[in-house]
N, C-alpha and C. Protein backbone atom coordinates (compact mmCIF):
# COMPACT_ATOMS: atom_id res chain seq x y z
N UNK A 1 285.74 38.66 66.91
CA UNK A 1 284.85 39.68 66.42
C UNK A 1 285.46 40.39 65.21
N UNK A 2 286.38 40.53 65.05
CA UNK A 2 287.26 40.96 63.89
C UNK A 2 287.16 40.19 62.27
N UNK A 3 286.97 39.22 62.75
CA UNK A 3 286.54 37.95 61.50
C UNK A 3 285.38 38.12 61.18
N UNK A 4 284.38 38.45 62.21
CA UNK A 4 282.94 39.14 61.88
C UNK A 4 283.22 40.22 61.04
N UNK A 5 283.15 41.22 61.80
CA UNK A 5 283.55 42.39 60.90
C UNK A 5 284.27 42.10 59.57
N UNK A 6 284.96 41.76 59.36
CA UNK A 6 286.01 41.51 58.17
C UNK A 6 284.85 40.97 56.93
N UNK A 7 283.64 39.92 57.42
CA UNK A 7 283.04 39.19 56.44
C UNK A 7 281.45 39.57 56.19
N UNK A 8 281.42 39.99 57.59
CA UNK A 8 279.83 40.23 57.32
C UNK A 8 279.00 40.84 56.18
N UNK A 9 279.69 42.10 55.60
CA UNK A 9 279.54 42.95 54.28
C UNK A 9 279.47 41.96 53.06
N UNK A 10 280.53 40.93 52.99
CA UNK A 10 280.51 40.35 51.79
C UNK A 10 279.60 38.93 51.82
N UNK A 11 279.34 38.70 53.29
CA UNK A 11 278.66 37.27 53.91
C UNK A 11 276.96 37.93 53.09
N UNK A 12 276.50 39.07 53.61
CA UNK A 12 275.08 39.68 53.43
C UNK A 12 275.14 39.79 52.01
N UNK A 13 275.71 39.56 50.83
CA UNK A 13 275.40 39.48 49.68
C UNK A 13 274.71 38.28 49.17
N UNK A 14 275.18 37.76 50.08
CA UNK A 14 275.01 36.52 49.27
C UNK A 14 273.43 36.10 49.65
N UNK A 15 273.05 35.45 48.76
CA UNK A 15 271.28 34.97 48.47
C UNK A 15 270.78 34.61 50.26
N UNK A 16 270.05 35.35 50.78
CA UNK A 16 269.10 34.34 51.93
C UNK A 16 269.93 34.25 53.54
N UNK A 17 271.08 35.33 52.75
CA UNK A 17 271.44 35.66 54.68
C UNK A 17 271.18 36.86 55.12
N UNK A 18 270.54 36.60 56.52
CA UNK A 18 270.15 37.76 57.02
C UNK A 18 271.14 39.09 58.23
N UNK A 19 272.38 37.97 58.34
CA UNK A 19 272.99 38.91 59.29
C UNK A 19 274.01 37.45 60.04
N UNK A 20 274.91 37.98 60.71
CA UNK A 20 275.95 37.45 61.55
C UNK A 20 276.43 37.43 62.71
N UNK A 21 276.73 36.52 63.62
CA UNK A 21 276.99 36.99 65.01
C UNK A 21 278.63 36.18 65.31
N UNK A 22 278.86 36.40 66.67
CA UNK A 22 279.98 35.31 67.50
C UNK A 22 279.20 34.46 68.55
N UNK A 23 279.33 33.69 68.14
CA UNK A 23 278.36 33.04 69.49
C UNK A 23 279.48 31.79 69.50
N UNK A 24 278.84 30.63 71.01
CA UNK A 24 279.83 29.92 71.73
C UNK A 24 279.56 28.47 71.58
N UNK A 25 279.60 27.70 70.85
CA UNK A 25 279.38 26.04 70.18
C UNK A 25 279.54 25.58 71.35
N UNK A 26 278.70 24.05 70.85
CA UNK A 26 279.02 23.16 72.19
C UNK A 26 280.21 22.74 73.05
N UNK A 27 280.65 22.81 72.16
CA UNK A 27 282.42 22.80 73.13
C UNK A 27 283.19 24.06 73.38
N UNK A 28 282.16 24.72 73.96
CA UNK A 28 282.39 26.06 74.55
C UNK A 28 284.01 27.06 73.71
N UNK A 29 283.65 26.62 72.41
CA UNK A 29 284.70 27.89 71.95
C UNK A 29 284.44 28.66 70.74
N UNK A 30 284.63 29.81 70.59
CA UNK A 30 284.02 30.38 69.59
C UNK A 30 283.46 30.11 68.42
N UNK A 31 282.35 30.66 67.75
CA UNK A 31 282.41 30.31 66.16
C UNK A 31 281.36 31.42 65.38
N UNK A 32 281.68 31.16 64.34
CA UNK A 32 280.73 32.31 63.90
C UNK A 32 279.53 32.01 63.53
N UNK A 33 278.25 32.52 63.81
CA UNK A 33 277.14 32.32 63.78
C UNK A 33 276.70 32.93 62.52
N UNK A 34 275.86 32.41 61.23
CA UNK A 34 275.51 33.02 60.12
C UNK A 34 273.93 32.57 59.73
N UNK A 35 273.30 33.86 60.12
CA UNK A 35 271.26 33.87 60.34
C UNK A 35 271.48 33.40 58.49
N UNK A 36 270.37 32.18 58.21
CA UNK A 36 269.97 32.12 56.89
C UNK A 36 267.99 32.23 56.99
N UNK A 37 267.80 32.75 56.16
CA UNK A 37 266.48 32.49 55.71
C UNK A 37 265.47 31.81 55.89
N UNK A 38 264.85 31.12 57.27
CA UNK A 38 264.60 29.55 57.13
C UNK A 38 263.33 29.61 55.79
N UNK A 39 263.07 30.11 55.02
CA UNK A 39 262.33 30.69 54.07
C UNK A 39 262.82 31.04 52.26
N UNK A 40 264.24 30.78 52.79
CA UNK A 40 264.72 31.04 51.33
C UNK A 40 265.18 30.02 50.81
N UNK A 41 265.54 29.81 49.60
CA UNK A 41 266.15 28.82 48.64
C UNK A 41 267.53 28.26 49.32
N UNK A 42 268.08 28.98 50.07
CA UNK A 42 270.20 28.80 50.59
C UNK A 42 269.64 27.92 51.81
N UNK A 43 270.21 26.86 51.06
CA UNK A 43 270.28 25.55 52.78
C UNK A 43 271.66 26.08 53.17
N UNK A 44 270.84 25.75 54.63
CA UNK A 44 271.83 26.37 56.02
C UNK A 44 273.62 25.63 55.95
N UNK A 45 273.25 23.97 55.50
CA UNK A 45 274.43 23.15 55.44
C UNK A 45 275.60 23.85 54.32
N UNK A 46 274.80 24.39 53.42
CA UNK A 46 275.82 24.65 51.96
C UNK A 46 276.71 26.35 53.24
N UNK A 47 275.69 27.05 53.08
CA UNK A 47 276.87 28.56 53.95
C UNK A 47 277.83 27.71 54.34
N UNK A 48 277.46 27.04 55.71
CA UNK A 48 278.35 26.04 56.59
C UNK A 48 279.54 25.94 55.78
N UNK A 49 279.61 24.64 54.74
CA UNK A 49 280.35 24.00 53.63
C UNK A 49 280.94 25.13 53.12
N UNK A 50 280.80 26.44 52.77
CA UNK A 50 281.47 27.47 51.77
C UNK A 50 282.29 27.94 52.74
N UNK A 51 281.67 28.73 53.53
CA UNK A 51 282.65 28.74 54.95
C UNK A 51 283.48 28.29 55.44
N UNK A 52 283.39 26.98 55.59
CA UNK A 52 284.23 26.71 56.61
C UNK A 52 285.97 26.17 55.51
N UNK A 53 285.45 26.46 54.48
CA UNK A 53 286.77 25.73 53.31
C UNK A 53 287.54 27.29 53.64
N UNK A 54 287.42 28.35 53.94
CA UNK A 54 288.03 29.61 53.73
C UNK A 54 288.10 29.96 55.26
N UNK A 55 287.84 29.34 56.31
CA UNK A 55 287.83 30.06 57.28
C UNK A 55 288.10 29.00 58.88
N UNK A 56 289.43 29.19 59.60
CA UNK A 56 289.92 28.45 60.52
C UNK A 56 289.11 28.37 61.84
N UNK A 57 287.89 29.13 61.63
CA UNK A 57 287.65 28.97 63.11
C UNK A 57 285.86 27.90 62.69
N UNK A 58 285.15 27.39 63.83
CA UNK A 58 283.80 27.25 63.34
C UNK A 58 283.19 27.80 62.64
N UNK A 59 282.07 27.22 62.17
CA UNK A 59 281.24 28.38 61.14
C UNK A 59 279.58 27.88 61.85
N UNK A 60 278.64 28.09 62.10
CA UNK A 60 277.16 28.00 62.31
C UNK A 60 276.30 28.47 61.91
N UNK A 61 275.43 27.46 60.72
CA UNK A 61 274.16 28.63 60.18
C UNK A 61 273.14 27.96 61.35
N UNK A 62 272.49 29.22 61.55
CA UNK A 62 270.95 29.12 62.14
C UNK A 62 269.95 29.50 60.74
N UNK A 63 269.17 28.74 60.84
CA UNK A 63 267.74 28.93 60.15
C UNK A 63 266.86 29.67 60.98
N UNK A 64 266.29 31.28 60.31
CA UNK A 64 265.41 31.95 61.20
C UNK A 64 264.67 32.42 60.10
N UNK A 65 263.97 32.92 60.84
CA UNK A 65 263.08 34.02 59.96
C UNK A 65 263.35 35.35 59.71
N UNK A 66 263.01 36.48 58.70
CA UNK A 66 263.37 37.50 59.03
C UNK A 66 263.33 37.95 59.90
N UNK A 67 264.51 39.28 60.20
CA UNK A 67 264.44 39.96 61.48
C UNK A 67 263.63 41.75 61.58
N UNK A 68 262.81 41.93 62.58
CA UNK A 68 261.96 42.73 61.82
C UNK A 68 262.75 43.69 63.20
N UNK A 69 263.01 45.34 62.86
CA UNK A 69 263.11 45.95 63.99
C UNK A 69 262.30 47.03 64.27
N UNK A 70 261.70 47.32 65.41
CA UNK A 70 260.72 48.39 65.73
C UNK A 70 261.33 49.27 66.10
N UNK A 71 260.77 50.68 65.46
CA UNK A 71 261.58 52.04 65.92
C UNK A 71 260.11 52.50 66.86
N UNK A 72 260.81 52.64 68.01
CA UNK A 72 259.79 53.35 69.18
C UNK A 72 258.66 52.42 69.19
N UNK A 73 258.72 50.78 69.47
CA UNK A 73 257.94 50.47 69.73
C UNK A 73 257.65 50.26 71.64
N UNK A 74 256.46 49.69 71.58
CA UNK A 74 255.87 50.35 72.76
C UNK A 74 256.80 49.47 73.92
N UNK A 75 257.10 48.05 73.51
CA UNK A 75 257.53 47.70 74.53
C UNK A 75 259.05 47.11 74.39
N UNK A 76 260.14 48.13 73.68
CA UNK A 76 261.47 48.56 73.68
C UNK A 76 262.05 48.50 74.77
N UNK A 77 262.76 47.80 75.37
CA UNK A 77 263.66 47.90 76.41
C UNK A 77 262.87 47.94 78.04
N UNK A 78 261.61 47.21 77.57
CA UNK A 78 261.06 46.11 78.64
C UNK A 78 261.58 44.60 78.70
N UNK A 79 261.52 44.39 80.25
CA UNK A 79 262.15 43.08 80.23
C UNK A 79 260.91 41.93 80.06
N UNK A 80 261.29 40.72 79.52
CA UNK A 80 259.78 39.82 79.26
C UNK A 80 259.30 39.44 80.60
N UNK A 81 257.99 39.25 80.03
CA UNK A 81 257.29 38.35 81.58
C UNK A 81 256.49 39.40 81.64
């Protein structure tokens, strides 16, 4: 989580990313997760490729869509179903 922190500020500059996580790859060990655009010009493979030349641990782009957040929406911290 520290590697997060450390990059995320300078990761969100860059064209068509939306945000960063830690999440757990198929071979169950860490890596860093990096939201791209599935909408913008930045293919998911190139982050990957820039990344991973500067950085020892995994790297993972997901392709999403923007992330939209609701302040006081109605169904906030209901569980689904």
């Amino acid at each position: 989580m520290a590697l997060q922190k450390a990059l995320t500020d300078d990761v969100l500059q860059w064209p068509d990313i939306l945000g960063t996580a830690v999440g757990i790859n198929d071979r169950d060990n860490p890596d860093l997760v990096v939201y791209v655009d599935s909408k913008g010009s930045t293919p998911g493979a190139l982050v990957e490729a820039v990344l991973l030349q500067y950085l020892s641990i995994p790297v993972r782009a997901e392709l999403t869509d923007k992330f939209v957040a609701y302040k006081n929406h109605p169904d906030a911290g209901r569980a689904p179903g």
